[in-house]
N, C-alpha and C. Protein backbone atom coordinates (compact mmCIF):
# COMPACT_ATOMS: atom_id res chain seq x y z
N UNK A 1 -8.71 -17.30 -14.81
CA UNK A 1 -8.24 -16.60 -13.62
C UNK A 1 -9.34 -15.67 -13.12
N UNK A 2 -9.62 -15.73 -11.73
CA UNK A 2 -10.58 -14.74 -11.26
C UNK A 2 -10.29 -13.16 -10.79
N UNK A 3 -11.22 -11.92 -11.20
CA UNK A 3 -10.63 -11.07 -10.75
C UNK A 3 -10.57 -11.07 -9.80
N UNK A 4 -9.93 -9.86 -9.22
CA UNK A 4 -9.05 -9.85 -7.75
C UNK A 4 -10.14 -8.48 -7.52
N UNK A 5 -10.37 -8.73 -6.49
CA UNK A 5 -11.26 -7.44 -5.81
C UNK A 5 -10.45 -6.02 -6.24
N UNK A 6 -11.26 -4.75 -6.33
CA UNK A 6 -10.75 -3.66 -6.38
C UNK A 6 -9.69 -2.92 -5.66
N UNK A 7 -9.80 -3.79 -4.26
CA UNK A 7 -9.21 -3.31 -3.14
C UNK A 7 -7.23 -4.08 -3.08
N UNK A 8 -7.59 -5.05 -3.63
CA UNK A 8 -6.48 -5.47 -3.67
C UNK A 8 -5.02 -5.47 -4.46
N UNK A 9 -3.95 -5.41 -4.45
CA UNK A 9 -3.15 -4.75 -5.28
C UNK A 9 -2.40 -6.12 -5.75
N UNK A 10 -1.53 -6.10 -7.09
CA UNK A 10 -1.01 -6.66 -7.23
C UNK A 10 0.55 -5.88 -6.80
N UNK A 11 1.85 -7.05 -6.82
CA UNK A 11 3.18 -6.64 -6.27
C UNK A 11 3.35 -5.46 -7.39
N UNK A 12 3.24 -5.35 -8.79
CA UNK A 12 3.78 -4.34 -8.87
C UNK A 12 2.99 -3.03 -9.21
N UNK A 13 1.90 -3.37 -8.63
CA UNK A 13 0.83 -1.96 -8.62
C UNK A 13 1.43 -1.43 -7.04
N UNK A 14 1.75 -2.22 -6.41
CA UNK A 14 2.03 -2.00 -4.80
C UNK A 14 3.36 -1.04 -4.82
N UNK A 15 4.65 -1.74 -5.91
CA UNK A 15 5.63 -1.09 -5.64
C UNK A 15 5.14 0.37 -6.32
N UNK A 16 4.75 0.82 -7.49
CA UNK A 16 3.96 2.14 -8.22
C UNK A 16 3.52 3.12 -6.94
N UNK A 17 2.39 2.87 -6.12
CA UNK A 17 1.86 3.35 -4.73
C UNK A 17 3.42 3.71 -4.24
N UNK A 18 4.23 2.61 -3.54
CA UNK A 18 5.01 3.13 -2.94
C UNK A 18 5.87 4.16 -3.14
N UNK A 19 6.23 4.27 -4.70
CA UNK A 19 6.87 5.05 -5.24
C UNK A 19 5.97 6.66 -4.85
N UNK A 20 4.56 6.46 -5.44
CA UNK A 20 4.01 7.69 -5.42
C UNK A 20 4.08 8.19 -3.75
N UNK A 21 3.86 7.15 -2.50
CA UNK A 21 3.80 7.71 -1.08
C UNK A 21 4.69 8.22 -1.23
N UNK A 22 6.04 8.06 -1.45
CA UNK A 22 7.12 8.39 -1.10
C UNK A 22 6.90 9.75 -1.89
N UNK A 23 6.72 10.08 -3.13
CA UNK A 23 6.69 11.23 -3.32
C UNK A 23 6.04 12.03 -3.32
N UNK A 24 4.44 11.91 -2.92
CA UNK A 24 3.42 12.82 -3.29
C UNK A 24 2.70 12.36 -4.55
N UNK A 25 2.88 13.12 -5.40
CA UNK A 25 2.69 13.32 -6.47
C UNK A 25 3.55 13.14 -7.23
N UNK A 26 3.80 12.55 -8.88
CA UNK A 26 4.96 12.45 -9.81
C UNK A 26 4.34 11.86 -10.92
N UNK A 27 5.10 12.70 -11.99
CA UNK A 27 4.71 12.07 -13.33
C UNK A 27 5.18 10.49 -13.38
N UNK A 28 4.85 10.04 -14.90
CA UNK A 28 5.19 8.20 -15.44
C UNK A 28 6.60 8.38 -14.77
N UNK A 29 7.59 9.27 -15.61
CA UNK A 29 8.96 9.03 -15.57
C UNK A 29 9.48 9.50 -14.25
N UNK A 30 8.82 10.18 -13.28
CA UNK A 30 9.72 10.30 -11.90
C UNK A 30 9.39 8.90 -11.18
N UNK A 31 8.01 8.23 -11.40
CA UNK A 31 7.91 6.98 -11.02
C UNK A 31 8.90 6.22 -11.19
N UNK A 32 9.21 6.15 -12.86
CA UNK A 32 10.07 5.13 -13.18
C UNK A 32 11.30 5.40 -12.68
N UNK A 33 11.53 6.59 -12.75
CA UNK A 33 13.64 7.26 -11.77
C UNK A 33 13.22 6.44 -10.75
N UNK A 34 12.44 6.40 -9.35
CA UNK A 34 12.20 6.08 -8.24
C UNK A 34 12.25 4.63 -8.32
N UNK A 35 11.71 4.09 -9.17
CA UNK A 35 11.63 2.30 -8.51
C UNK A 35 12.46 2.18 -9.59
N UNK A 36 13.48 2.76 -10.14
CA UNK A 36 14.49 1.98 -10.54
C UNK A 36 16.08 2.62 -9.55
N UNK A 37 15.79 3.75 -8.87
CA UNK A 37 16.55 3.90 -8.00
C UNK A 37 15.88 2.46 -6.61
N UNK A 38 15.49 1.89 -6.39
CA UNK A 38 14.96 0.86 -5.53
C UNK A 38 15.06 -0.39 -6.18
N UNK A 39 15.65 -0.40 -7.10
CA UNK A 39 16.23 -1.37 -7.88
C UNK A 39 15.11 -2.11 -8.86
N UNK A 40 14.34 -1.87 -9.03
CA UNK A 40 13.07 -2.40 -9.77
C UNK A 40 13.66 -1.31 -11.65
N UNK A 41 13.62 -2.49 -12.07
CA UNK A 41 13.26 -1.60 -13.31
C UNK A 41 12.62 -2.41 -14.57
N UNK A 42 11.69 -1.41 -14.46
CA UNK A 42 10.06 -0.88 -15.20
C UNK A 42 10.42 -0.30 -16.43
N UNK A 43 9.51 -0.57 -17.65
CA UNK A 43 9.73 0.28 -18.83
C UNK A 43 8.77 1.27 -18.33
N UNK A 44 9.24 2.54 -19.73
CA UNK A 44 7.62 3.60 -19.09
C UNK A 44 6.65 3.06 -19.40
N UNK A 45 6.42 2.53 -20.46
CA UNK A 45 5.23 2.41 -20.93
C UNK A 45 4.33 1.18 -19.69
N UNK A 46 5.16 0.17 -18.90
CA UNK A 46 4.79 -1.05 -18.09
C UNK A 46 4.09 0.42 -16.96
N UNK A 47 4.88 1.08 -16.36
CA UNK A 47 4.42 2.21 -15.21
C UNK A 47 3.36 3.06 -16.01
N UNK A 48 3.35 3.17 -16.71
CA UNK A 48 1.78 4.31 -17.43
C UNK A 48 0.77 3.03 -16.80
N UNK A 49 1.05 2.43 -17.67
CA UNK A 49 -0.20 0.96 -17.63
C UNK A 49 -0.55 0.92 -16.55
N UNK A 50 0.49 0.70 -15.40
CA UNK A 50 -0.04 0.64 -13.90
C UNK A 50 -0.84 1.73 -13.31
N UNK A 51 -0.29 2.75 -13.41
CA UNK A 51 -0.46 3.88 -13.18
C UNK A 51 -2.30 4.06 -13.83
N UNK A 52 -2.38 3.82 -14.63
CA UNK A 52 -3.61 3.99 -15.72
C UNK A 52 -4.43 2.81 -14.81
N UNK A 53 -4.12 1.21 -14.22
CA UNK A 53 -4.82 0.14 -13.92
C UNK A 53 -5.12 1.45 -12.47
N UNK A 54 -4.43 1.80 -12.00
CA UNK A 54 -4.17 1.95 -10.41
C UNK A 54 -5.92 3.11 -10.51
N UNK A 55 -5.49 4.45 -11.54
CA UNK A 55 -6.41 5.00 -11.61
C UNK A 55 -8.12 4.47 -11.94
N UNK A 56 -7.85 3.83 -13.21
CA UNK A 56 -9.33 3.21 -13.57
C UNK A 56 -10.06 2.35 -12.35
N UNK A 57 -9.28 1.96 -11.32
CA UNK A 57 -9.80 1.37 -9.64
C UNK A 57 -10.21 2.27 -8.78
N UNK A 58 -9.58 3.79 -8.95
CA UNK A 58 -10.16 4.89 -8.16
C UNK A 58 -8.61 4.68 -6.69
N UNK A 59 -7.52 4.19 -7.47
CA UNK A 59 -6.79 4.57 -6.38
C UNK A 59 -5.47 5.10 -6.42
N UNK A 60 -5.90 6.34 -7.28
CA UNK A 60 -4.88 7.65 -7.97
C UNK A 60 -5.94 8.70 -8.91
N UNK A 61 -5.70 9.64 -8.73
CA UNK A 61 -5.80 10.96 -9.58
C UNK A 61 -5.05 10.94 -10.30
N UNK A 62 -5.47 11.69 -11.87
CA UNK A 62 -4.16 12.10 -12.60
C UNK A 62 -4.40 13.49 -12.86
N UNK A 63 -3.82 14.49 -12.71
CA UNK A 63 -3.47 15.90 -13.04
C UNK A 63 -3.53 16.00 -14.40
N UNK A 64 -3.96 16.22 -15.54
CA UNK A 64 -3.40 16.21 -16.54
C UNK A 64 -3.40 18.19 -17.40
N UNK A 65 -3.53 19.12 -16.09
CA UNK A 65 -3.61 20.25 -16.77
C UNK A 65 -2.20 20.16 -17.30
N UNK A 66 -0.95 19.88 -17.04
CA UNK A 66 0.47 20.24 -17.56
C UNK A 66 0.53 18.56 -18.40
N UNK A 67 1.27 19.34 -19.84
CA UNK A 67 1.67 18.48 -20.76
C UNK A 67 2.33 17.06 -20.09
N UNK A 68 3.12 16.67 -19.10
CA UNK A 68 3.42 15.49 -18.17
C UNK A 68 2.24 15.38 -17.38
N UNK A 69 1.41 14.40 -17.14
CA UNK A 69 0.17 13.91 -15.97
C UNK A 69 1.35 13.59 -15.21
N UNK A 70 0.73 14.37 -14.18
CA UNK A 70 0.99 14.12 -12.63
C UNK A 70 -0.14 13.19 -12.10
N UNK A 71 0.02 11.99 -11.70
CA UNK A 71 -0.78 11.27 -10.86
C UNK A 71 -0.61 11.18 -9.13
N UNK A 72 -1.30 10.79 -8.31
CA UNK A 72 -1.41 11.25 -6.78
C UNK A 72 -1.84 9.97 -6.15
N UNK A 73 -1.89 9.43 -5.02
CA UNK A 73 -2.63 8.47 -4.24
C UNK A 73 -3.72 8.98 -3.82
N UNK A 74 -4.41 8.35 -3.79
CA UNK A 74 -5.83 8.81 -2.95
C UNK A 74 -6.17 7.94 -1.72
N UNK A 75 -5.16 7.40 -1.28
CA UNK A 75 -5.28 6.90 0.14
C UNK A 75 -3.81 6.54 0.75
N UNK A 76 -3.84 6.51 1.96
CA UNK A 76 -1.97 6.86 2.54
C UNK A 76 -1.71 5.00 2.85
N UNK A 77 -0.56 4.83 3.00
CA UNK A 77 0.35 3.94 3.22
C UNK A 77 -0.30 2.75 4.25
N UNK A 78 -0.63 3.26 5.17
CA UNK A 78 -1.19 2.54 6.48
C UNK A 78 -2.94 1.71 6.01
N UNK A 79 -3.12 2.68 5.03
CA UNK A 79 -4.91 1.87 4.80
C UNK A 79 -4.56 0.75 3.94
N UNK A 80 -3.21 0.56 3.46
CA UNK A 80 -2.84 -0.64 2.26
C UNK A 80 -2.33 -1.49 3.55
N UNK A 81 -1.52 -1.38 4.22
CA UNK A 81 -0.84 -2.15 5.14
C UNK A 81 -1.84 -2.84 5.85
N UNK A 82 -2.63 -2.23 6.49
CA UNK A 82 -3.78 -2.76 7.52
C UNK A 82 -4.82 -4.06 6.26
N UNK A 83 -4.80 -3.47 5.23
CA UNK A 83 -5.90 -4.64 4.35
C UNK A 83 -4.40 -5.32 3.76
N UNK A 84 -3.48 -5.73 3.38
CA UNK A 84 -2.47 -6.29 3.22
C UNK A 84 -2.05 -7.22 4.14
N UNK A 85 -1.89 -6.74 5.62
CA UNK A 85 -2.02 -7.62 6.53
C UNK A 85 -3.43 -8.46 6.99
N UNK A 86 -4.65 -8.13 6.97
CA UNK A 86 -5.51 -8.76 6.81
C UNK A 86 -5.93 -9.81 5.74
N UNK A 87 -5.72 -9.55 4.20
CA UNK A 87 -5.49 -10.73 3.90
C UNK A 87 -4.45 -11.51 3.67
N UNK A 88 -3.13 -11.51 4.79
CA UNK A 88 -2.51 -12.28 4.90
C UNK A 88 -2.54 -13.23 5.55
N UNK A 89 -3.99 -12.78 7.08
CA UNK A 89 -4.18 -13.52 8.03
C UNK A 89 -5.64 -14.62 7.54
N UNK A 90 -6.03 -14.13 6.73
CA UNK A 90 -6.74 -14.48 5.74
C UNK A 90 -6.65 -15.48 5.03
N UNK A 91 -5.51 -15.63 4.29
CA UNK A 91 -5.37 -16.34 3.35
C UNK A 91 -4.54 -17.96 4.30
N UNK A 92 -3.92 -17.36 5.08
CA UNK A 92 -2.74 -18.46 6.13
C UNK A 92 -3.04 -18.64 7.37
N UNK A 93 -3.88 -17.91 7.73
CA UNK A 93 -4.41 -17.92 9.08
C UNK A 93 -6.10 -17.75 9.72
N UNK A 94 -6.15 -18.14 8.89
CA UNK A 94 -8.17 -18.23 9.08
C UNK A 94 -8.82 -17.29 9.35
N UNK A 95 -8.14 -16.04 8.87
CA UNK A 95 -8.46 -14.79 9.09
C UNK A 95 -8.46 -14.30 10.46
N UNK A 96 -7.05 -14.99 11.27
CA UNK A 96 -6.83 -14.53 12.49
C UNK A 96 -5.51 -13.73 12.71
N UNK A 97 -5.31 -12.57 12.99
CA UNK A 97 -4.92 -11.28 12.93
C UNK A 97 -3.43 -12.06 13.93
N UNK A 98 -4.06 -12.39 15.19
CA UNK A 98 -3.94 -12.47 16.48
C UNK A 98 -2.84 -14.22 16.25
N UNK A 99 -3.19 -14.87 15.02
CA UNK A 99 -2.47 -15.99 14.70
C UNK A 99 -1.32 -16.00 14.27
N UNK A 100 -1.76 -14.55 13.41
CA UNK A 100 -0.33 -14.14 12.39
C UNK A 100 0.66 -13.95 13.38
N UNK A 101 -0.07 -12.76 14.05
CA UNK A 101 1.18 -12.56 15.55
C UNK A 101 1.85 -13.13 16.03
N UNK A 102 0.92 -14.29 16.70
CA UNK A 102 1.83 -15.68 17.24
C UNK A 102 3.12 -16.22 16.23
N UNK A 103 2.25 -16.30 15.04
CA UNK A 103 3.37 -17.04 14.45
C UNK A 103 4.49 -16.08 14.20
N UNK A 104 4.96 -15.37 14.07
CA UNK A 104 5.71 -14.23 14.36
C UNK A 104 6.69 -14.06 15.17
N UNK A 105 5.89 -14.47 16.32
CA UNK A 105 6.53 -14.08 17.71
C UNK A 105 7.38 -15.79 17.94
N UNK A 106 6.95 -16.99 17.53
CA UNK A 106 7.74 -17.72 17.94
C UNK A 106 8.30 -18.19 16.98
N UNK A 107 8.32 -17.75 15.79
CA UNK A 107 9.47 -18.35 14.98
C UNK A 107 10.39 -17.50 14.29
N UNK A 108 10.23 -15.82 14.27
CA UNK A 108 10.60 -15.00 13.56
C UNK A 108 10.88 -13.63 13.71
N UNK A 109 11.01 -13.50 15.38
CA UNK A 109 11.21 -12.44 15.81
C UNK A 109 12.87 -12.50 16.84
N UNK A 110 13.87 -11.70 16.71
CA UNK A 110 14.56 -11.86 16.98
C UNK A 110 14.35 -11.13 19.10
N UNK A 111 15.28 -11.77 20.18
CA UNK A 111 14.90 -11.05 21.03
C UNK A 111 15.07 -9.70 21.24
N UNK A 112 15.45 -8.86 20.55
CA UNK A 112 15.19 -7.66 20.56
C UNK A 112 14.52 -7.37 20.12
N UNK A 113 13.97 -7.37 19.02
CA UNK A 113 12.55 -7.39 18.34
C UNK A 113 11.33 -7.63 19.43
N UNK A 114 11.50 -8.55 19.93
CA UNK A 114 10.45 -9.15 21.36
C UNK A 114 10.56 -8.11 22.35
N UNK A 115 11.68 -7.99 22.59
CA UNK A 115 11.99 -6.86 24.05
C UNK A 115 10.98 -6.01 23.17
N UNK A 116 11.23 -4.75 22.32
CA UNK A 116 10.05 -3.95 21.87
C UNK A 116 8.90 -4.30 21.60
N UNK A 117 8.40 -5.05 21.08
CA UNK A 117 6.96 -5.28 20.85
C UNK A 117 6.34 -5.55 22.40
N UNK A 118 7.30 -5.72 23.75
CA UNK A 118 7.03 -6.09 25.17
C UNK A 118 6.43 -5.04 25.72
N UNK A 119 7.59 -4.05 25.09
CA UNK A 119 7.18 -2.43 25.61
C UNK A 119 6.01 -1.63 25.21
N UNK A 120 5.84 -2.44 23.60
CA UNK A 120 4.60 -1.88 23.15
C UNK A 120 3.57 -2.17 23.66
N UNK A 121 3.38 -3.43 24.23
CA UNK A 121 2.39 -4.21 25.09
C UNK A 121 1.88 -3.28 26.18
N UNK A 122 2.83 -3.20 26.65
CA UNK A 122 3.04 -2.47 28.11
C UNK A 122 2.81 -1.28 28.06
N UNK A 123 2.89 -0.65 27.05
CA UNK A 123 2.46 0.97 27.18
C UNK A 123 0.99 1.30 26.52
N UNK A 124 0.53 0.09 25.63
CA UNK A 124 -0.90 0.15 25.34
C UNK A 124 -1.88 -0.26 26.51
N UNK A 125 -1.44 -1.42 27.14
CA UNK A 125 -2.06 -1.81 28.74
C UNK A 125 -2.43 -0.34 29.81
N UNK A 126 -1.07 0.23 29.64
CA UNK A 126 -1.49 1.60 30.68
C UNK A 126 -2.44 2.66 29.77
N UNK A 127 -2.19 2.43 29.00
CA UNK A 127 -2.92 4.53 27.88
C UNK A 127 -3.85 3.37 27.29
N UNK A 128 -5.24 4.13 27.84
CA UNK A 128 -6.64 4.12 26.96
C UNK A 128 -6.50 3.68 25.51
N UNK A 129 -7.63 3.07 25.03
CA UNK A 129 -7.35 2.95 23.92
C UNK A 129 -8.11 3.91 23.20
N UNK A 130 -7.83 4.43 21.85
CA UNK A 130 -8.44 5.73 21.28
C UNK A 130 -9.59 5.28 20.57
């Protein structure tokens, strides 16, 4: 099996992150309360491990002045989403962003869903782009 780039997460290093966005900061065991309130359930020792993979990649801090390590994200929600969706377009779509969309839009978007993404259209067309 080949490694997987640094950048990339596996599903349950992904759900760990989510747990931590959602809270900030949290020791092993508020992790584990959290994604087993989300219905996932993790031993502690499986969430240290992650937690420990997530850090040795450089994508968490761990606190360890107080007897519980507090670990942290070191990058927010949206910088995983944006490379998450890229290699999705990647892997299924020839690395076309703009393909994924399509396919989206005509097989899997309900029309209300469409009505908004119309508006979104429409209000990026008028306001500059940043």
């Amino acid at each position: 099996m080949k490694d997987r780039p640094k950048d990339t997460f596996g599903e349950r290093e992904l759900d760990v992150l989510q747990a931590l966005w959602r809270l900030g900061s949290a020791t092993v065991t508020e992790v584990q309360d959290d994604l087993q309130k989300k219905g996932h359930e993790l031993a502690y020792t499986t969430v240290q491990t992650i937690l420990n993979r997530l850090e040795g990649k450089g994508r968490v801090v761990r606190d360890s002045s107080d007897r519980a390590h507090r670990y942290q994200p070191l990058f927010q929600e949206p910088a995983a989403v944006t490379g998450a969706i890229q290699r999705l377009a990647d892997r299924f779509f020839r690395g076309s962003v703009e393909d994924l969309a399509t396919h989206l839009v005509e097989r899997h978007l309900t029309p209300k869903q469409l009505q908004r993404i119309r508006a979104m259209v429409e209000k990026n067309r008028k306001e500059p782009q940043k």
